[in-house]
PDB file of N, CA and C in Angstrom:
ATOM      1  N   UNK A   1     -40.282 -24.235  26.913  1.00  0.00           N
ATOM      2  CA  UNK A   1     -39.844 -23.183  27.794  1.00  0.00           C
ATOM      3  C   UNK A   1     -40.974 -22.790  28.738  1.00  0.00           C
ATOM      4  N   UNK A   2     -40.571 -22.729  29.685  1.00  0.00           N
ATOM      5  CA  UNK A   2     -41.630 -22.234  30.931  1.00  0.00           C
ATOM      6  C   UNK A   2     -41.716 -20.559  31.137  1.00  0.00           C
ATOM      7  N   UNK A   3     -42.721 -20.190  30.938  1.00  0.00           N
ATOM      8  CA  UNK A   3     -43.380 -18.697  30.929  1.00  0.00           C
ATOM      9  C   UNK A   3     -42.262 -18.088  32.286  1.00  0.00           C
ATOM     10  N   UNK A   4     -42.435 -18.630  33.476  1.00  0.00           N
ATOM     11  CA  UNK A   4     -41.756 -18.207  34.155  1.00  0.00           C
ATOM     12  C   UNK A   4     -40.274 -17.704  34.407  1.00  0.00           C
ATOM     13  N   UNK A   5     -39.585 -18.580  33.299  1.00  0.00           N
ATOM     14  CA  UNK A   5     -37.892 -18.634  33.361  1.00  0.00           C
ATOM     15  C   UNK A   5     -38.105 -17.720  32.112  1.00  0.00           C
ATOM     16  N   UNK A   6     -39.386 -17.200  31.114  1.00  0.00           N
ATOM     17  CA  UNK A   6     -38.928 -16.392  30.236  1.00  0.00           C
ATOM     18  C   UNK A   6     -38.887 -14.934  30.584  1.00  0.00           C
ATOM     19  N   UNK A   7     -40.231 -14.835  31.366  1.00  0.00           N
ATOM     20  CA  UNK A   7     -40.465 -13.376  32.356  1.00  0.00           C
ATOM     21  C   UNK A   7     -38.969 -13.212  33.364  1.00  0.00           C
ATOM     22  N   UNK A   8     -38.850 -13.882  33.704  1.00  0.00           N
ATOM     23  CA  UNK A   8     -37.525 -13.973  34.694  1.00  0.00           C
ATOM     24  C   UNK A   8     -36.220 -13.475  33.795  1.00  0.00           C
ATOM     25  N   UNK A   9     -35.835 -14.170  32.524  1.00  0.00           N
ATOM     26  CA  UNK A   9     -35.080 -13.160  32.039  1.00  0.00           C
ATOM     27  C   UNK A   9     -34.877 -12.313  30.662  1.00  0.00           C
ATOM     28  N   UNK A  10     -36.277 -12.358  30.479  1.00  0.00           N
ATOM     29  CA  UNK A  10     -36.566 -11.323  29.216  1.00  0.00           C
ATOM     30  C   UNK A  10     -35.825  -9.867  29.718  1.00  0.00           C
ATOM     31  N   UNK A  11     -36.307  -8.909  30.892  1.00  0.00           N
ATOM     32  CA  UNK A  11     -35.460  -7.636  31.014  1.00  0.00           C
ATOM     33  C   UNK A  11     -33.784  -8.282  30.540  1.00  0.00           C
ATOM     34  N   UNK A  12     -33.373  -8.846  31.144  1.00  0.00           N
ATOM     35  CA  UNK A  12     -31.853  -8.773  30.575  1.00  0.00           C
ATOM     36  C   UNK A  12     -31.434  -9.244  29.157  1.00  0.00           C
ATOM     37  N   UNK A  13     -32.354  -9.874  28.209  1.00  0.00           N
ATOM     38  CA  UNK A  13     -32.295 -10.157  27.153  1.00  0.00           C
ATOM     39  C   UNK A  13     -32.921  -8.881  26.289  1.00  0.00           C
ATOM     40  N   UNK A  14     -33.800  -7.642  26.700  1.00  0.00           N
ATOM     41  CA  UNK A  14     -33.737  -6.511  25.930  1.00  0.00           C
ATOM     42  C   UNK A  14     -32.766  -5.507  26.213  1.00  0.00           C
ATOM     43  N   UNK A  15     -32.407  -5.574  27.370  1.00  0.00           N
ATOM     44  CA  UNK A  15     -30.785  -4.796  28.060  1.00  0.00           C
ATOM     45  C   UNK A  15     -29.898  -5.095  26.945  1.00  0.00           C
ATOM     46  N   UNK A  16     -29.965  -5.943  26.655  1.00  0.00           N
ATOM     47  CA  UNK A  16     -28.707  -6.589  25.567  1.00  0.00           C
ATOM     48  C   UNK A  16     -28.781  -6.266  24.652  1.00  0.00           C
ATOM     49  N   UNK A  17     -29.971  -6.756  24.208  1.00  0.00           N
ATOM     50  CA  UNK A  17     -30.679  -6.339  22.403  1.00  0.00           C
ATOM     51  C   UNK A  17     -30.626  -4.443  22.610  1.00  0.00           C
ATOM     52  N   UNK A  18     -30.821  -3.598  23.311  1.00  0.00           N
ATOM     53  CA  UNK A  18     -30.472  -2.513  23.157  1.00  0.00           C
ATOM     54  C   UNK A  18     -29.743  -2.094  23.144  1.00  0.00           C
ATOM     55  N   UNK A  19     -28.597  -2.631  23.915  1.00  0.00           N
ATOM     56  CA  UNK A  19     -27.359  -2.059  23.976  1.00  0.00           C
ATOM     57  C   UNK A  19     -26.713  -2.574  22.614  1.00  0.00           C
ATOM     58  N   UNK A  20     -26.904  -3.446  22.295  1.00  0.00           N
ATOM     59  CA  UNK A  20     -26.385  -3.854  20.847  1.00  0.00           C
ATOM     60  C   UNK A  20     -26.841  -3.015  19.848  1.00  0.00           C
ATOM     61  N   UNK A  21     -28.092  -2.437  19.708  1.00  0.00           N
ATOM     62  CA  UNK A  21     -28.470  -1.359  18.772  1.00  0.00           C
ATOM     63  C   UNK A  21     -28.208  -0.092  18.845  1.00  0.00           C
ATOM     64  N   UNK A  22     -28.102   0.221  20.182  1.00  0.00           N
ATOM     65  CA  UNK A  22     -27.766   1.461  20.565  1.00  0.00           C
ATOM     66  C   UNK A  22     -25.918   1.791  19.975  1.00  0.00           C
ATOM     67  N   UNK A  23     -25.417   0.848  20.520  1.00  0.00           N
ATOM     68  CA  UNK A  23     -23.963   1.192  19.732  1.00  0.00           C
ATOM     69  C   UNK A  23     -23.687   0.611  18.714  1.00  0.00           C
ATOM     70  N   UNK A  24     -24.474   0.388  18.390  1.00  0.00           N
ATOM     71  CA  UNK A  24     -24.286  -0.255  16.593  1.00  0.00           C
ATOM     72  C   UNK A  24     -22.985  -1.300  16.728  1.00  0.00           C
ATOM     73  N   UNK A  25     -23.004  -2.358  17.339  1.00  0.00           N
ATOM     74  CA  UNK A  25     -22.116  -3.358  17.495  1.00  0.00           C
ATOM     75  C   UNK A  25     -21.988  -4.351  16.016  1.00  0.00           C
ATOM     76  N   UNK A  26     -23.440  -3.941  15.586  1.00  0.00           N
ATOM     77  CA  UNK A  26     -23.480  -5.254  14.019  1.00  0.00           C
ATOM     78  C   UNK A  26     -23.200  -4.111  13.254  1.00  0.00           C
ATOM     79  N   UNK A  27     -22.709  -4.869  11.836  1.00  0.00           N
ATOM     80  CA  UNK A  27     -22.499  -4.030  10.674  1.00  0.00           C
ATOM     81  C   UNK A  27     -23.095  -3.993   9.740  1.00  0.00           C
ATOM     82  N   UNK A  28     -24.133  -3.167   9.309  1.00  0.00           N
ATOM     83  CA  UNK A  28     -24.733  -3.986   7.997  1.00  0.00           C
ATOM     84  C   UNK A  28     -23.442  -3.792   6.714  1.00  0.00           C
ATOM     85  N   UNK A  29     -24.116  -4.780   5.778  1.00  0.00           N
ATOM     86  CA  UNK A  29     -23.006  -4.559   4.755  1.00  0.00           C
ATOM     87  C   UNK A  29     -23.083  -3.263   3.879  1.00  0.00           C
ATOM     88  N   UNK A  30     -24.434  -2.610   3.756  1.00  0.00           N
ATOM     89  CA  UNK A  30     -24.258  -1.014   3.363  1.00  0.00           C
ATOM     90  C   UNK A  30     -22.907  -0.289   4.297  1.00  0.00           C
ATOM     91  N   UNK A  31     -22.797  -0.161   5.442  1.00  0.00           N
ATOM     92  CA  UNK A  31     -22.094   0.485   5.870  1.00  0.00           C
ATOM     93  C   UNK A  31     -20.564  -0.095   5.970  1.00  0.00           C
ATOM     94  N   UNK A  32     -20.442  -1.162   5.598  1.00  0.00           N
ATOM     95  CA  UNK A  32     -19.734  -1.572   5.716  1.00  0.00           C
ATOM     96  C   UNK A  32     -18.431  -1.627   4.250  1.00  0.00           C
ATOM     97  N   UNK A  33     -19.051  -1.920   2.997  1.00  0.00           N
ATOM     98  CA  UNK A  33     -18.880  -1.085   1.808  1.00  0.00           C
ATOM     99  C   UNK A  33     -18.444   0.634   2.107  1.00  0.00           C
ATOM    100  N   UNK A  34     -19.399   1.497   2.165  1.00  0.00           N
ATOM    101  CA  UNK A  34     -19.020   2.531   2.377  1.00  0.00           C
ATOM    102  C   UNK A  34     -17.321   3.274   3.261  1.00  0.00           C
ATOM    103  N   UNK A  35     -18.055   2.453   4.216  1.00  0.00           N
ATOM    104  CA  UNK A  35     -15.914   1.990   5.045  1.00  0.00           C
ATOM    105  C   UNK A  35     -15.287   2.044   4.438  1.00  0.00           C
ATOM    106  N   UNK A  36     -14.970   0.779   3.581  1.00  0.00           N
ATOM    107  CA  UNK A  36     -14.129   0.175   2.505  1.00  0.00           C
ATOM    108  C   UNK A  36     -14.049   1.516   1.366  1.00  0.00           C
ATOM    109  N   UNK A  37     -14.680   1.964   0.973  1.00  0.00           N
ATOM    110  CA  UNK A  37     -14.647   3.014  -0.013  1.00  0.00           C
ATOM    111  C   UNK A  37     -14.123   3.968   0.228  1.00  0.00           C
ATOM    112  N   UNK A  38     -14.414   4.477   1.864  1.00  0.00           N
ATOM    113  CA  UNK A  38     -13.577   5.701   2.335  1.00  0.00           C
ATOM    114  C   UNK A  38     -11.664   5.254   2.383  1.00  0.00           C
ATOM    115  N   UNK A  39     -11.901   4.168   3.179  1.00  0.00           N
ATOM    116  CA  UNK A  39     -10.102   3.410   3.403  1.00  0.00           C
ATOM    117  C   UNK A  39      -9.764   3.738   1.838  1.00  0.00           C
ATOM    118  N   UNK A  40     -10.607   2.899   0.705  1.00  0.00           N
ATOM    119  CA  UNK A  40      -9.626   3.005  -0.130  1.00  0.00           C
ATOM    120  C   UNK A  40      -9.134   4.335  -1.139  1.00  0.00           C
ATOM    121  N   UNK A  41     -10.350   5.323  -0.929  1.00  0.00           N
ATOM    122  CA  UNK A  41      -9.512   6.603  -1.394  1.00  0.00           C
ATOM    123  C   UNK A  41      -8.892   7.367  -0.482  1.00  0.00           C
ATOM    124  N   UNK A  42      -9.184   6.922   0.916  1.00  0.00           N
ATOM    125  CA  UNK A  42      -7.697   7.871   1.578  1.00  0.00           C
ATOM    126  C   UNK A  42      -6.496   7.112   1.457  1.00  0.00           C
ATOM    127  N   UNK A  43      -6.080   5.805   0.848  1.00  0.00           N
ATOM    128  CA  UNK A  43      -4.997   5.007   0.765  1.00  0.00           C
ATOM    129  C   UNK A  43      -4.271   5.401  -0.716  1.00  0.00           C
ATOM    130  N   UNK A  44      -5.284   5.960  -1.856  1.00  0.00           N
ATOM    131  CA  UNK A  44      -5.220   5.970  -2.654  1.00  0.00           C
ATOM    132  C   UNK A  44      -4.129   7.259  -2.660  1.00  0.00           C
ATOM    133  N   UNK A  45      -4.752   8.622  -2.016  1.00  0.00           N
ATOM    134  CA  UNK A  45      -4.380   9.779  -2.114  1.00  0.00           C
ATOM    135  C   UNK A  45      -2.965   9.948  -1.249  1.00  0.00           C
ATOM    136  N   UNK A  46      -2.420   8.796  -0.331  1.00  0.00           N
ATOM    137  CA  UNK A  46      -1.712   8.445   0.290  1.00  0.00           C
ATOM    138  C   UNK A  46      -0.517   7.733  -0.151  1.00  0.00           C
ATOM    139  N   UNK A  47      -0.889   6.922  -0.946  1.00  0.00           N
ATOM    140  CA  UNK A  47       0.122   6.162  -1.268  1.00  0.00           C
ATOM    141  C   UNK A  47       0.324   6.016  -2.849  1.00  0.00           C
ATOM    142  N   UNK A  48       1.357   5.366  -3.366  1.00  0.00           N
ATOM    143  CA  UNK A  48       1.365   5.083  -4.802  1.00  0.00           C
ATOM    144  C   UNK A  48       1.105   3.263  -4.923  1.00  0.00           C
ATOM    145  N   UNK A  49       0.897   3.164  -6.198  1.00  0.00           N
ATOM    146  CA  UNK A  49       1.005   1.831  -6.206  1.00  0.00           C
ATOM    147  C   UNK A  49       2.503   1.212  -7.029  1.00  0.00           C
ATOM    148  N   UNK A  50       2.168  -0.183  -7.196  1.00  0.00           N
ATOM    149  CA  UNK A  50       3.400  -1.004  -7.040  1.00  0.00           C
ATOM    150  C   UNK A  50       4.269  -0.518  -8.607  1.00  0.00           C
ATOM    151  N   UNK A  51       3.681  -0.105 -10.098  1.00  0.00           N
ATOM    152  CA  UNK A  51       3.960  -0.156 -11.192  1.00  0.00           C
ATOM    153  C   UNK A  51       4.188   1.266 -10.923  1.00  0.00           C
ATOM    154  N   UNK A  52       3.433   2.692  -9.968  1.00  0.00           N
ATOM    155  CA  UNK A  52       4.100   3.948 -10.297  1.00  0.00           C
ATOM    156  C   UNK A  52       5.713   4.000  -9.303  1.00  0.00           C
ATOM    157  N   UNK A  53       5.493   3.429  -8.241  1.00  0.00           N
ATOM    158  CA  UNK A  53       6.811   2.855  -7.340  1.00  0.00           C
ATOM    159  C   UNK A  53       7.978   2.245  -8.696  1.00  0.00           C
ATOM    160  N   UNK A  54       7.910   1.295  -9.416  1.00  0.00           N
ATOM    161  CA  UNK A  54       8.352   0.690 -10.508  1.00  0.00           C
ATOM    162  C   UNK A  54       8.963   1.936 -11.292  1.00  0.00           C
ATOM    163  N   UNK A  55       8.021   3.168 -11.638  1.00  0.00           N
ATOM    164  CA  UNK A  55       8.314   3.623 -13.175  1.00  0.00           C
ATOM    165  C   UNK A  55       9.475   4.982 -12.196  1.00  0.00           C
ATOM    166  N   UNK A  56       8.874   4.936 -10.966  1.00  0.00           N
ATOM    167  CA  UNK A  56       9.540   6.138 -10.495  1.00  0.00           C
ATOM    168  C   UNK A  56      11.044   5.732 -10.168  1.00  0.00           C
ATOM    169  N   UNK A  57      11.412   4.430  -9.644  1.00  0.00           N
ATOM    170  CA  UNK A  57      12.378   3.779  -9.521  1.00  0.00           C
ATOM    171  C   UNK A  57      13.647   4.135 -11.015  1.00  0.00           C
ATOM    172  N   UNK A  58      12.682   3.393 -12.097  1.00  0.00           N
ATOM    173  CA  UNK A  58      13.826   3.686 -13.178  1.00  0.00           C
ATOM    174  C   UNK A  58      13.873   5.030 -13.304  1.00  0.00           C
ATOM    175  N   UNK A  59      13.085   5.933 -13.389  1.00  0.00           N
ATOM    176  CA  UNK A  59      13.186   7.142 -13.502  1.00  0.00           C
ATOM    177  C   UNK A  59      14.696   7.735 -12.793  1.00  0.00           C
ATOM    178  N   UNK A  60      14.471   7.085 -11.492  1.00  0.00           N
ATOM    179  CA  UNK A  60      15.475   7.880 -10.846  1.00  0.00           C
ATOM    180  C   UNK A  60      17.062   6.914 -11.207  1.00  0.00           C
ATOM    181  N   UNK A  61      16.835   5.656 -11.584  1.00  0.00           N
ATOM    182  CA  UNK A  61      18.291   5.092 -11.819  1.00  0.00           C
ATOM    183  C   UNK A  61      19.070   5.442 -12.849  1.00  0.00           C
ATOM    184  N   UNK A  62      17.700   6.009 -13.947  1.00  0.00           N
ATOM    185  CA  UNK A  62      18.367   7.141 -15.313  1.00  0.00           C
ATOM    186  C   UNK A  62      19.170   8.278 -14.681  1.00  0.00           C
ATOM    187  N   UNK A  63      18.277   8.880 -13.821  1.00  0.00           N
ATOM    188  CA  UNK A  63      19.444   9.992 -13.410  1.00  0.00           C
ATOM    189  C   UNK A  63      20.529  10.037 -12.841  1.00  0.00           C
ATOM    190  N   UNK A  64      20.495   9.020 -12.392  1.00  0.00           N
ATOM    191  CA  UNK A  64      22.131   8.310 -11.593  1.00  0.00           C
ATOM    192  C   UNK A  64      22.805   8.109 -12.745  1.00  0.00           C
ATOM    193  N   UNK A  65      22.490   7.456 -13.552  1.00  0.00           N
ATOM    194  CA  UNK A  65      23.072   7.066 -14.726  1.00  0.00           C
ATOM    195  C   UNK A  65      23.581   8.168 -15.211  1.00  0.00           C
ATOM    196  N   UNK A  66      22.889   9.206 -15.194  1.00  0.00           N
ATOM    197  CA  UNK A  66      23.106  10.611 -16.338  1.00  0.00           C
ATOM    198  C   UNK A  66      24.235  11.758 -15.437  1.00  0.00           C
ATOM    199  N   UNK A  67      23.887  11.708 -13.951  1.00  0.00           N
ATOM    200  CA  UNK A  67      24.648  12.060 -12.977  1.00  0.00           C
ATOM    201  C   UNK A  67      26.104  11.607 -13.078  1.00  0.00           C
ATOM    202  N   UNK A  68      26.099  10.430 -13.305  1.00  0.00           N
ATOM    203  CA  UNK A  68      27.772   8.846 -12.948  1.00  0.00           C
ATOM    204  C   UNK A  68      28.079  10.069 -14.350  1.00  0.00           C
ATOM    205  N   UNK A  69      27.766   9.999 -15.578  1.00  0.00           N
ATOM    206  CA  UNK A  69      28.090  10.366 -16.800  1.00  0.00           C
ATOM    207  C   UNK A  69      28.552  11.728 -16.574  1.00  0.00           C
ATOM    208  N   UNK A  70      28.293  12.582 -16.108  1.00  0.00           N
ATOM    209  CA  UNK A  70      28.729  13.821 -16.218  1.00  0.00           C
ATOM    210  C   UNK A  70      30.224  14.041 -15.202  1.00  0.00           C
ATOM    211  N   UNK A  71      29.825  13.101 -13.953  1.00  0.00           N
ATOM    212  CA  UNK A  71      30.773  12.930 -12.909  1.00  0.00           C
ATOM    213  C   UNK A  71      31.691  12.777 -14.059  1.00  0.00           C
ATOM    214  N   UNK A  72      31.694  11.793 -14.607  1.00  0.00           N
ATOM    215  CA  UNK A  72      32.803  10.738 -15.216  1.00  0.00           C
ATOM    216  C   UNK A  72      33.640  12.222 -16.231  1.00  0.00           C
ATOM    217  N   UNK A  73      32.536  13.114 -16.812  1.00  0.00           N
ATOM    218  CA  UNK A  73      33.092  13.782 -18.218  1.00  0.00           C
ATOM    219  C   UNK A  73      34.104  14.837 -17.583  1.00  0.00           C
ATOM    220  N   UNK A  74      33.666  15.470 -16.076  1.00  0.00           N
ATOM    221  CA  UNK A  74      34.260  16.169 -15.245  1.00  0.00           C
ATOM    222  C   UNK A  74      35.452  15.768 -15.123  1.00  0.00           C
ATOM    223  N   UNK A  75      35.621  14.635 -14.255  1.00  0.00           N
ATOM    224  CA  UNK A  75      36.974  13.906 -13.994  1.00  0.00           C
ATOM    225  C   UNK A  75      37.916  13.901 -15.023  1.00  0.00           C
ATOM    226  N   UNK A  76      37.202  13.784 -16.406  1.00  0.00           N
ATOM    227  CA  UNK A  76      38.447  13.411 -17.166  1.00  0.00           C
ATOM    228  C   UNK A  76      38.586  14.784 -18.134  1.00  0.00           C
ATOM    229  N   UNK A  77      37.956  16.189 -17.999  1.00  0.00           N
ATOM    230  CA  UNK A  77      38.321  17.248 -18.322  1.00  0.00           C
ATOM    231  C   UNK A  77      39.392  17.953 -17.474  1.00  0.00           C
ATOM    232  N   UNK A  78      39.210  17.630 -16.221  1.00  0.00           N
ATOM    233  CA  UNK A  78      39.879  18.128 -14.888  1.00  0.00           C
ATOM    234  C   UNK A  78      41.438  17.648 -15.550  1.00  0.00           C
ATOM    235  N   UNK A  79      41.239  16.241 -15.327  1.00  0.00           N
ATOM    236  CA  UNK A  79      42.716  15.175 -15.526  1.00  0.00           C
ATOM    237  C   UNK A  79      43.242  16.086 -17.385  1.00  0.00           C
ATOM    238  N   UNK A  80      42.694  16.117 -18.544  1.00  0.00           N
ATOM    239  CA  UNK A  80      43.194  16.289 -19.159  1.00  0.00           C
ATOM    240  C   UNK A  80      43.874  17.859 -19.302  1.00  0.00           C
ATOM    241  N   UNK A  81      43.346  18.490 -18.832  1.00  0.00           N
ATOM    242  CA  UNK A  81      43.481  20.060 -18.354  1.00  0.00           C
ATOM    243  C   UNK A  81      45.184  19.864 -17.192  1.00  0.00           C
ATOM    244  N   UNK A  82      45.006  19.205 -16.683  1.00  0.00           N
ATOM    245  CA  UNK A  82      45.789  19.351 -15.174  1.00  0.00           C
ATOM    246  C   UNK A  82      45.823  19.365 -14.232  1.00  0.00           C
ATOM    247  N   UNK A  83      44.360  19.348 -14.235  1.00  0.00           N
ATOM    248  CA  UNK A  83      44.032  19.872 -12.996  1.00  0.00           C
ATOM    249  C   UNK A  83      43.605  18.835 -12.169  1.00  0.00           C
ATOM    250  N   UNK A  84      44.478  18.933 -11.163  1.00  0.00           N
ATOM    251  CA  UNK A  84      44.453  17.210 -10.044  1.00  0.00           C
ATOM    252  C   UNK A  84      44.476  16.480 -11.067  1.00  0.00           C
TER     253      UNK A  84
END
């Protein structure tokens, strides 16, 4: 490399290198972890996962179940009564 073509564009090669530090364009992986840690307890406090989705599911098909059952005991007190 010739001294001359390096003086010539060293200013725009620390323009760069600063502006790259200045806005933090790289990530180190400390900060980058930390990210990840924040995402995953605001996802956490946000959302459920796949097995409480699962337990809440049957939960609620019992009560349909228990709901259909009472419908059903109604209907046929109504009918044996007279009524409709």
């Amino acid at each position: 490399m010739d001294r001359e073509y390096l003086f010539k564009y060293a200013p725009a090669i620390i323009v760069c290198a600063a502006v790259l530090l200045q806005y933090n364009l790289f990530v180190t992986p400390e900060r980058l972890e930390q990210t990840h840690r924040e995402i995953l307890t605001e996802v956490a406090q946000v959302y459920i996962t796949k097995s409480e989705f699962g337990n809440m599911k049957d939960q609620i098909m019992d009560i349909n179940k228990k709901v259909d059952k009472i419908y059903d005991t109604l209907i046929t007190e109504r009918s044996s009564d007279g009524i409709n």
